[in-house]
Protein backbone atom coordinates (compact mmCIF):
# COMPACT_ATOMS: atom_id res chain seq x y z
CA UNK A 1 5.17 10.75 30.01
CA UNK A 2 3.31 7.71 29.98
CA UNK A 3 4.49 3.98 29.92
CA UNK A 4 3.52 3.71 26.61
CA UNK A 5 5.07 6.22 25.31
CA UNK A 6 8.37 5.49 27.04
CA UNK A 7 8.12 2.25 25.65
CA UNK A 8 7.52 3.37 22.05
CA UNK A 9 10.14 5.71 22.55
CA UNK A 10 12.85 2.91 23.70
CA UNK A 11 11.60 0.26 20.91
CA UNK A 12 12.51 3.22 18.12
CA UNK A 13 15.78 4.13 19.66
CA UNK A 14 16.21 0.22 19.76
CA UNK A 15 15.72 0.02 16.12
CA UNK A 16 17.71 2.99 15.00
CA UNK A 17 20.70 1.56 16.47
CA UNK A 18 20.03 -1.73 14.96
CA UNK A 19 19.50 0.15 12.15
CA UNK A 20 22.85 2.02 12.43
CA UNK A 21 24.51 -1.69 13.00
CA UNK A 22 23.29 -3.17 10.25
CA UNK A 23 23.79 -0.31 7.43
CA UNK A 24 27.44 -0.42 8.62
CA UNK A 25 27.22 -4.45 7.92
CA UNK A 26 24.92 -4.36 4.74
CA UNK A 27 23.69 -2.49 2.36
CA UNK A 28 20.56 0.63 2.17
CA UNK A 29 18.75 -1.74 0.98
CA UNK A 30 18.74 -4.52 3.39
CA UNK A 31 18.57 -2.86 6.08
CA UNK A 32 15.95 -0.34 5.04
CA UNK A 33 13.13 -2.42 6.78
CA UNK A 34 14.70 -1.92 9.89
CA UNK A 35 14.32 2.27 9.15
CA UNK A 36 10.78 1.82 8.37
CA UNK A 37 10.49 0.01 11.50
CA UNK A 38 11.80 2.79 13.50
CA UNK A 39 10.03 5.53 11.59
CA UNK A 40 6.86 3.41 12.45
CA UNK A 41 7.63 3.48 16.05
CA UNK A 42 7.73 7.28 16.15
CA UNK A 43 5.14 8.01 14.34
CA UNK A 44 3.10 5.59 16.73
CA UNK A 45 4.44 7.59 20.02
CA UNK A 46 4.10 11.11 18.54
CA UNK A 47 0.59 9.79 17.85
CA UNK A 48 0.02 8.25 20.72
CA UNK A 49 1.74 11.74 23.17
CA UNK A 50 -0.73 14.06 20.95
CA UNK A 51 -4.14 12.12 21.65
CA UNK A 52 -3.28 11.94 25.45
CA UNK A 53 -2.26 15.84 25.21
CA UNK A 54 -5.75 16.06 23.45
CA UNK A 55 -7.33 13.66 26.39
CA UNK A 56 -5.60 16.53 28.93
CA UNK A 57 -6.98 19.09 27.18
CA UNK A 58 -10.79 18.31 27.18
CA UNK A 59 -10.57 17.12 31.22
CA UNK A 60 -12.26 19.25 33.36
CA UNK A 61 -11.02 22.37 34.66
CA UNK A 62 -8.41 22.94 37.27
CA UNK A 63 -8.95 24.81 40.51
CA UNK A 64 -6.73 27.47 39.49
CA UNK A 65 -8.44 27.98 36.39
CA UNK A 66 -12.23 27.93 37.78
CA UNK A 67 -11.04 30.43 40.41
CA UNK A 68 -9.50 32.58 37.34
CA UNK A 69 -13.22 32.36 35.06
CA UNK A 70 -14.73 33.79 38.63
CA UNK A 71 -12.35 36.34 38.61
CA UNK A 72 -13.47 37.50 35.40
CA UNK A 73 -17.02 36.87 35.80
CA UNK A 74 -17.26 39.09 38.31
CA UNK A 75 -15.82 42.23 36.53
């Protein structure tokens, strides 16, 4: 996991126990900002973990794998 997502990851677990504080205070609806602000954050990390899965994806080839594609090349 990268920085990024680590930090995305801390800054929504950050708001859901704000979150959790302030419901317990206040009401749904006051405090429902501070669940969209959470929600927000993981979206934002679930993006940002699936385009650098994607990134991974497309890189080249490992060593393991090129000596694999021989492997069945020459059958």
């Amino acid at each position: 996991m990268k920085l990024s997502e680590i930090l995305l990851l801390a800054v929504a677990a950050g708001f859901l126990v704000i979150w959790i504080a302030e419901y317990q205070r206040t009401s749904f609806g006051d405090s429902y900002w501070l669940l969209m602000l959470f929600l927000g954050f993981i979206l934002a990390f679930q993006y940002v973990r699936n385009k650098r899965l994607e990134r991974e994806k497309t890189t080249s080839p490992t060593i393991k794998q090129l000596v694999e594609d021989r492997r069945k090349k020459k059958k």
